[in-house]
C-alpha atoms as a PDB file:
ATOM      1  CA  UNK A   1      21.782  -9.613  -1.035  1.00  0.00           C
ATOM      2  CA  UNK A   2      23.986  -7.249   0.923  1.00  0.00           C
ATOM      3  CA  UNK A   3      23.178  -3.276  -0.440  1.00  0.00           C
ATOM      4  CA  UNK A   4      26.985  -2.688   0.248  1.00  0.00           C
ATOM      5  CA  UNK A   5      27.633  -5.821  -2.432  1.00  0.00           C
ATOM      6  CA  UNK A   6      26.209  -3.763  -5.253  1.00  0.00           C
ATOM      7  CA  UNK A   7      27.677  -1.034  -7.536  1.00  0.00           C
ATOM      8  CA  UNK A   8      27.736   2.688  -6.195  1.00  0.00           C
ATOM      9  CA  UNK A   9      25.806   3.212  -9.255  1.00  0.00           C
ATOM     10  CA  UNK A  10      23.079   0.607  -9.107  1.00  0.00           C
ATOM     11  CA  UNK A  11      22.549   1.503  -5.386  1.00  0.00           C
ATOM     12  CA  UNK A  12      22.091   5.044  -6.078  1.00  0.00           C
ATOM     13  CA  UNK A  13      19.095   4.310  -8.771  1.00  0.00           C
ATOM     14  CA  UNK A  14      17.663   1.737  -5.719  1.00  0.00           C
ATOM     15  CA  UNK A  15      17.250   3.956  -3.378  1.00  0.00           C
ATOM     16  CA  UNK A  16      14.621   6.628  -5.149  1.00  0.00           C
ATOM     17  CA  UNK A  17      13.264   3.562  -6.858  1.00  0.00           C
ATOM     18  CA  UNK A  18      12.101   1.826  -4.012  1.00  0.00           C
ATOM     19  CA  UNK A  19      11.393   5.134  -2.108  1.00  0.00           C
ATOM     20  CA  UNK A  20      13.579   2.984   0.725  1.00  0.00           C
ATOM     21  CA  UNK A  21      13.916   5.132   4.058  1.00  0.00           C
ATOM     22  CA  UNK A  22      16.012   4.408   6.527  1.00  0.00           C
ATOM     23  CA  UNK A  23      15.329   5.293  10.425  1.00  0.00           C
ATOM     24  CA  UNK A  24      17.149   4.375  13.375  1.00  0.00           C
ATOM     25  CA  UNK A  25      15.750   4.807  16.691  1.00  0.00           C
ATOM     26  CA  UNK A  26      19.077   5.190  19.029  1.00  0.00           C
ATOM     27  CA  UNK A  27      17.128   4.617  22.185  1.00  0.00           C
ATOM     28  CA  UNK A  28      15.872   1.007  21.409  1.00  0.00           C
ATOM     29  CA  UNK A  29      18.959   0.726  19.140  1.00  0.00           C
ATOM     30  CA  UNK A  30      16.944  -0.301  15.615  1.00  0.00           C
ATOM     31  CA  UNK A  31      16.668   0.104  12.552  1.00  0.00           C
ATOM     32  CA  UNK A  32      13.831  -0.020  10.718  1.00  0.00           C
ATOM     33  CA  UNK A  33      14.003   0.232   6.316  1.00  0.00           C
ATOM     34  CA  UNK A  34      10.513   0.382   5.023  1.00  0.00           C
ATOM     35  CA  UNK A  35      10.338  -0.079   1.199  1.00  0.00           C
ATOM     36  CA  UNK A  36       7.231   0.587  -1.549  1.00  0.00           C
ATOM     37  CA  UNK A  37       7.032  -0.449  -4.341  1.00  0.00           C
ATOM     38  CA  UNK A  38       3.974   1.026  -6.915  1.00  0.00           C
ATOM     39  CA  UNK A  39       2.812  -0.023 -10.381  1.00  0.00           C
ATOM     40  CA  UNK A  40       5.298   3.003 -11.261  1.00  0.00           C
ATOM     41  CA  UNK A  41       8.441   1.585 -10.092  1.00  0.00           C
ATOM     42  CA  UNK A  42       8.004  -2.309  -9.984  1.00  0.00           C
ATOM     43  CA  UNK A  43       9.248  -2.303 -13.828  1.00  0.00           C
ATOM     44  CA  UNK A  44      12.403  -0.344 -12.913  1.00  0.00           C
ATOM     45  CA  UNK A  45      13.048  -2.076  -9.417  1.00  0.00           C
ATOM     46  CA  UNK A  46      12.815  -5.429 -11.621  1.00  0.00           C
ATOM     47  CA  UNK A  47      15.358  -4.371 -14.280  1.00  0.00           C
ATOM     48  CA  UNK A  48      17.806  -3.529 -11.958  1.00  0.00           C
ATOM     49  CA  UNK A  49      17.251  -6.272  -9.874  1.00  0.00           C
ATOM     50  CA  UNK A  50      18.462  -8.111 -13.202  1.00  0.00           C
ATOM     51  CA  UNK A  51      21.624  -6.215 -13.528  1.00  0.00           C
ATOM     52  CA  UNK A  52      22.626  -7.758  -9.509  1.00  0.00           C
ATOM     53  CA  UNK A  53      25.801  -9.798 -10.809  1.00  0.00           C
ATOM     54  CA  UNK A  54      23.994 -13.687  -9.944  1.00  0.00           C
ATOM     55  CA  UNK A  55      20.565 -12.495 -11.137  1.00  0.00           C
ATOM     56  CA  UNK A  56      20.926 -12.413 -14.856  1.00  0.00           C
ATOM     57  CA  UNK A  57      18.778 -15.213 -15.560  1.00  0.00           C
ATOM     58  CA  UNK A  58      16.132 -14.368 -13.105  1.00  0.00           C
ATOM     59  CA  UNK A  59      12.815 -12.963 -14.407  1.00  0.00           C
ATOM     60  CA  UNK A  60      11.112 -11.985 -11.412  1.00  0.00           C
ATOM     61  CA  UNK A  61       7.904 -10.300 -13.093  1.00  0.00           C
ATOM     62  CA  UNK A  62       7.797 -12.178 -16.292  1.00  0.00           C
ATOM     63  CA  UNK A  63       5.334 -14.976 -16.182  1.00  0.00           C
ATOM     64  CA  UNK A  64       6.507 -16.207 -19.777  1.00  0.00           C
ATOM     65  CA  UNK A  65      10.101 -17.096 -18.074  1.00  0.00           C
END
């Protein structure tokens, strides 16, 4: 999945939601983009993950599916 694939919208909502950082370190020229993900935000981060146009009929937390 390519962050530049999804809605302005949806990426906007990802980015708090996953508390996603980005760094770059211009010397060694890297990037490094750490993510967390808490019992507070792993609902959330899952129902958006649903509304990624190919993942409709993934259930990534639902053990029933």
């Amino acid at each position: 999945m390519r962050l530049a694939d999804l809605t302005e919208a949806l990426q906007r909502e990802l980015v708090p939601a996953l508390h996603l950082e980005i760094r770059y370190d211009a010397g060694a020229g890297t990037v490094l983009i750490p993510v967390t993900l808490d019992g507070d935000t792993i609902g959330e981060v899952a129902a958006m993950a649903e509304q990624i146009p190919g993942n409709e009929n993934r259930h990534l937390l639902n053990a029933d599916a």
